[in-house]
Every structure is written in C-alpha cells, then in structure tokens.
N, C-alpha and C. Protein backbone atom coordinates (compact mmCIF):
# COMPACT_ATOMS: atom_id res chain seq x y z
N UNK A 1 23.48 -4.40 38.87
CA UNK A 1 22.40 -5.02 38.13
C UNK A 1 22.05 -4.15 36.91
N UNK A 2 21.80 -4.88 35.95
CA UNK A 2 21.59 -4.27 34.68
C UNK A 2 19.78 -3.58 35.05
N UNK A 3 19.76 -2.17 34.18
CA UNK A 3 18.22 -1.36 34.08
C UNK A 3 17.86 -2.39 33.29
N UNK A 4 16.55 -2.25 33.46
CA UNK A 4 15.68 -2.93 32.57
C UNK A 4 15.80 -2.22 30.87
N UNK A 5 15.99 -2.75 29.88
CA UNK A 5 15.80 -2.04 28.50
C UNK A 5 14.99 -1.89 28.18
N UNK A 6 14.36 -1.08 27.66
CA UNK A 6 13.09 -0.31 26.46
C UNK A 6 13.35 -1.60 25.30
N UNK A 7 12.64 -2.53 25.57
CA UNK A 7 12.98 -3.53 23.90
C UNK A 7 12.53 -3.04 22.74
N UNK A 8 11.10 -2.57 23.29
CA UNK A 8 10.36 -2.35 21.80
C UNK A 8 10.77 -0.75 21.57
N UNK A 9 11.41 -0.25 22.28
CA UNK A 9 11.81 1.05 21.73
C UNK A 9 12.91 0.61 20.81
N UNK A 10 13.66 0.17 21.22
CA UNK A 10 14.54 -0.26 20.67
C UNK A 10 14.58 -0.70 19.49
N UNK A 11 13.84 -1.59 19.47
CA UNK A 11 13.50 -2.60 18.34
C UNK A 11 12.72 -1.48 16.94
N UNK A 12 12.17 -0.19 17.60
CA UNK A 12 11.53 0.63 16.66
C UNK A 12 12.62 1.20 16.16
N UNK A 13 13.53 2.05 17.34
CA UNK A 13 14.63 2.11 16.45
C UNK A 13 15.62 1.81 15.32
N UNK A 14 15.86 0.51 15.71
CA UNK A 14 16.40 -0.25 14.55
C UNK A 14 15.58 -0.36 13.20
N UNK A 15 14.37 -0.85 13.34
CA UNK A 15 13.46 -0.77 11.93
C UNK A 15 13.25 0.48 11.49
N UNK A 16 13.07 1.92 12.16
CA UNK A 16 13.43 3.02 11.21
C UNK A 16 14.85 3.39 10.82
N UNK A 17 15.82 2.87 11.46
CA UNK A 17 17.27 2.88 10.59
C UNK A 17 17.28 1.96 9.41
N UNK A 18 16.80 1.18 9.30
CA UNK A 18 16.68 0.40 8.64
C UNK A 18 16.05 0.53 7.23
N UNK A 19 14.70 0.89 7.91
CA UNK A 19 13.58 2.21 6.90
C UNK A 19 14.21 3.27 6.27
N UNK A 20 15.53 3.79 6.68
CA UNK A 20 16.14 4.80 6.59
C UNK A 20 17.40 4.64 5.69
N UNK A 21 18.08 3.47 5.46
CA UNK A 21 18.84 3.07 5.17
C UNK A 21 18.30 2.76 3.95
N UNK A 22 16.75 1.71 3.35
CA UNK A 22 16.44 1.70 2.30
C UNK A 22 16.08 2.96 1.43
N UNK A 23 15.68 3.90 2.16
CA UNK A 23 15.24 5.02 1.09
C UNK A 23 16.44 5.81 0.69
N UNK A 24 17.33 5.96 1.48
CA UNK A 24 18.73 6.51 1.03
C UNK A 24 19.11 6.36 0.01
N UNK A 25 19.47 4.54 -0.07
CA UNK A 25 19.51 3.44 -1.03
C UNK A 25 18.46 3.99 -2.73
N UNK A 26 17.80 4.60 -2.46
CA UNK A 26 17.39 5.19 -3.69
C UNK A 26 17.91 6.64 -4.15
N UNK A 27 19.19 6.72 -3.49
CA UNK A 27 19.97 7.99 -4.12
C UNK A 27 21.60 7.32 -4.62
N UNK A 28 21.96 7.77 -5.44
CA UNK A 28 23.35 7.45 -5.95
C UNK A 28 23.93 7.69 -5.21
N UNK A 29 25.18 7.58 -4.83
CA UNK A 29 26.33 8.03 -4.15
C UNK A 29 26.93 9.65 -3.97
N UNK A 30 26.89 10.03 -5.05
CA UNK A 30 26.89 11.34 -5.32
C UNK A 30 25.66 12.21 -5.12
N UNK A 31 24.24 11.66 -5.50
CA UNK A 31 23.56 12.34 -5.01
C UNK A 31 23.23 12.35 -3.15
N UNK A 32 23.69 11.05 -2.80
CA UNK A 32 24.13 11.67 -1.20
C UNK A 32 24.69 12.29 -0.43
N UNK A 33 25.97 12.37 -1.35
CA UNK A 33 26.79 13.53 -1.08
C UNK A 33 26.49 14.72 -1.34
N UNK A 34 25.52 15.30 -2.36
CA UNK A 34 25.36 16.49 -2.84
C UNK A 34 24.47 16.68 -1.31
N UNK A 35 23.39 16.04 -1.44
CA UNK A 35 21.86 16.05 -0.64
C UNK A 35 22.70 16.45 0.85
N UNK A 36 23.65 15.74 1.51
CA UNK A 36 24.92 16.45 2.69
C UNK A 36 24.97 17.46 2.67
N UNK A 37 25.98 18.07 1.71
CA UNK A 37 26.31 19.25 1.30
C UNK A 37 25.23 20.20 1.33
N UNK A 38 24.12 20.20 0.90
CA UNK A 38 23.11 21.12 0.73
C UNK A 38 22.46 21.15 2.14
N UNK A 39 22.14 19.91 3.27
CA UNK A 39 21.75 20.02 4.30
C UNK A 39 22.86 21.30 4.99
N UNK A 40 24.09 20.85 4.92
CA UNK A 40 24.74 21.61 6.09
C UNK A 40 24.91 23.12 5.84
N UNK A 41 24.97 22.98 4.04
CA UNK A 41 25.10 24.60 3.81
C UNK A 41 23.65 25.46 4.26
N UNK A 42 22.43 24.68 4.36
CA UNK A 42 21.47 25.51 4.61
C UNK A 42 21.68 25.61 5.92
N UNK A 43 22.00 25.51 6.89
CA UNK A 43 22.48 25.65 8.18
C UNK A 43 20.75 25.28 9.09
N UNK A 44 20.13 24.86 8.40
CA UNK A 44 18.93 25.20 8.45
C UNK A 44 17.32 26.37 8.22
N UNK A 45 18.40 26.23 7.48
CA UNK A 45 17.65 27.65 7.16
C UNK A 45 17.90 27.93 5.57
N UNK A 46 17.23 27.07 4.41
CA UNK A 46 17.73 26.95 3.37
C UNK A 46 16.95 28.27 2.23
N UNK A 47 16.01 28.71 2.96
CA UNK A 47 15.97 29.80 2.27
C UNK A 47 16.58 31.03 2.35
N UNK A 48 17.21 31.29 3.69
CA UNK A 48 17.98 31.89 3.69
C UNK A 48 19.57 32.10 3.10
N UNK A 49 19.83 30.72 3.25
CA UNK A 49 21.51 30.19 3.11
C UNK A 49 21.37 29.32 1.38
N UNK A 50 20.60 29.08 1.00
CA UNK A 50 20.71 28.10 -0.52
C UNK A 50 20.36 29.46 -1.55
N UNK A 51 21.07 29.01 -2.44
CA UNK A 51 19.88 29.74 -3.55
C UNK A 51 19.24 29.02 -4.15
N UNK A 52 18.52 29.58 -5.05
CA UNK A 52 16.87 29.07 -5.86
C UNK A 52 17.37 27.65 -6.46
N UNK A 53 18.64 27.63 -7.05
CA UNK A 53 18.98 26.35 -7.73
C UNK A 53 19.23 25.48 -6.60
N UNK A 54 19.89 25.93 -5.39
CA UNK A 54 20.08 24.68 -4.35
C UNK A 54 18.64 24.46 -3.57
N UNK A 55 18.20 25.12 -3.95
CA UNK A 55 16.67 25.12 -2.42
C UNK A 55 15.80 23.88 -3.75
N UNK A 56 15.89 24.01 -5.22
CA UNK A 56 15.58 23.31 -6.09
C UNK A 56 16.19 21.76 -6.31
N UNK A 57 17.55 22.10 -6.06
CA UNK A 57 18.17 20.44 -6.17
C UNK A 57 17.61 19.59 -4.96
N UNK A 58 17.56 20.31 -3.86
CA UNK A 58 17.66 19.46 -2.35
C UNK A 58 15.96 19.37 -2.63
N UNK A 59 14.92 20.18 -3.37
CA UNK A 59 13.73 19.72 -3.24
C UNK A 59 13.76 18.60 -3.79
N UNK A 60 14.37 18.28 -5.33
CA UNK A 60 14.63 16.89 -6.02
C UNK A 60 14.75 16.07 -5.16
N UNK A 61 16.03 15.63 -4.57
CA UNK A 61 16.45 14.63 -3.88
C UNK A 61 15.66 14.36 -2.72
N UNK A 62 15.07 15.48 -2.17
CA UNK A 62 14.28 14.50 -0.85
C UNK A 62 13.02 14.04 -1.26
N UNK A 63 12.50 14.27 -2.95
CA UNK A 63 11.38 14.08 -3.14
C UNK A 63 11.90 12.22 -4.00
N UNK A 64 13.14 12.30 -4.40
CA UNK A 64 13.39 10.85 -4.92
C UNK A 64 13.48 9.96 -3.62
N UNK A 65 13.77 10.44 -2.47
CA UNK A 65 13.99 10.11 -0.99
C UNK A 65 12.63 9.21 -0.73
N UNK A 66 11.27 9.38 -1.38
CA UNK A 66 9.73 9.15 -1.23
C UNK A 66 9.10 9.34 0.41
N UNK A 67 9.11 10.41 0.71
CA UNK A 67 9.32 10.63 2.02
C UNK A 67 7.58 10.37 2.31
N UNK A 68 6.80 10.16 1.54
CA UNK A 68 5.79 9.88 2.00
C UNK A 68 5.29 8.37 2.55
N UNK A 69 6.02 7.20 1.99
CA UNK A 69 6.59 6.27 1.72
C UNK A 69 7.55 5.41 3.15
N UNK A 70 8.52 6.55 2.90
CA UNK A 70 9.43 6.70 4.44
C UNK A 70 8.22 6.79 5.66
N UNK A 71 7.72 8.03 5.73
CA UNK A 71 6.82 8.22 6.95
C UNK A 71 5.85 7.34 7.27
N UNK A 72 5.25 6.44 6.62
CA UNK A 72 4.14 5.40 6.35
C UNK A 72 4.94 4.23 7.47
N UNK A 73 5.86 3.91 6.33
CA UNK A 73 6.87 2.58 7.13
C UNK A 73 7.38 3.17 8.75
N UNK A 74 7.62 4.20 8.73
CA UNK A 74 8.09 4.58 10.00
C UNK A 74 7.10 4.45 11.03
N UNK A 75 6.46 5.17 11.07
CA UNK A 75 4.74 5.00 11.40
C UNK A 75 4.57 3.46 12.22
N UNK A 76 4.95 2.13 10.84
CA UNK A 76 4.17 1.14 11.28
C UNK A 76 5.66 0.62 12.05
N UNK A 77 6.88 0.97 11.93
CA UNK A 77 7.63 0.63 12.91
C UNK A 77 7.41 0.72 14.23
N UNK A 78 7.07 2.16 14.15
CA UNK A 78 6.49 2.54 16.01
C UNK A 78 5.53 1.55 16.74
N UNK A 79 4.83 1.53 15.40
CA UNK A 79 3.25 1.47 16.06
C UNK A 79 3.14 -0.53 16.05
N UNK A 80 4.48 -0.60 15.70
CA UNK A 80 4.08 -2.29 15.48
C UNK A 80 5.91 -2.64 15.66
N UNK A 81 6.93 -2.65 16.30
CA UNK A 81 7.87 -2.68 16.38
C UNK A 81 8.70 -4.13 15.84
N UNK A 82 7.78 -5.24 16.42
CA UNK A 82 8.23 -6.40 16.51
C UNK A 82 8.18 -6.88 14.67
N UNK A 83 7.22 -6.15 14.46
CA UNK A 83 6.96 -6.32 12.60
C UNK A 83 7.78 -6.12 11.52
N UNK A 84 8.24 -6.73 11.32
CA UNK A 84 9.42 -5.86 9.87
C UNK A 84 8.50 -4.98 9.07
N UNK A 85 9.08 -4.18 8.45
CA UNK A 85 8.08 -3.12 7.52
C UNK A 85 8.76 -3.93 6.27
C-alpha cells in the first residue's frame, strides 16, 4: 500500500522551484554560469576563498537575483501552497 503523501508539502515545493526558476530567469546565461563558478569556488566560505572582485561580482548577481522578492514569494508558497505566487 502506498504512504500517504505530504500534498501540500509538496505542492510548496514545486511553487518555490518554480519561484526559483523565475528569478534565475533574470540572469543571462553566462551570468549563471559565472554566479556557479563563484558559488563553488567560495567553497563556502567566500571571504576566505574569493577575492574582493569575486566576493563583489557574486554580491552583483545575487542582488539582480531580487532576493528580497524571492523570499516574499517563497514565504507565500509555504504559507499558502495551493496558491500560485
């Protein structure tokens, strides 16, 4: 017998991929690739591992990213699943 599924988890999931997929969508191709590149080289730890010009580019791009924007919609995904944002 099948578990019961988490729908609305689910369903949140998908609308922040989704959420996630549009704000991307506001970077070029190349700047996604750069914005990659700069995630993995900071290993996490981008002040340690970037220098001033990369810790500067990757601030650019996650700020064209509108992450305030992102977090809002994400937010009402959770909090309202069945809703498109």
């Amino acid at each position: 017998m099948l578990k019961k599924l988490p729908w609305f988890r689910i369903l949140a999931i998908a609308q922040i991929a989704l959420v996630a997929r549009r704000h991307l969508a506001l970077l070029t191709p190349d700047e996604r690739t750069t914005l990659a590149r700069l995630v993995r080289d900071s290993k996490g730890r981008p002040m340690r591992n970037l220098s001033a010009d990369q810790r500067a580019e990757l601030l650019r791009l996650v700020r064209k990213l509108e992450p305030g924007a992102f977090g809002r919609a994400a937010f009402g995904a959770v909090r309202n699943p069945a809703k498109r944002p």
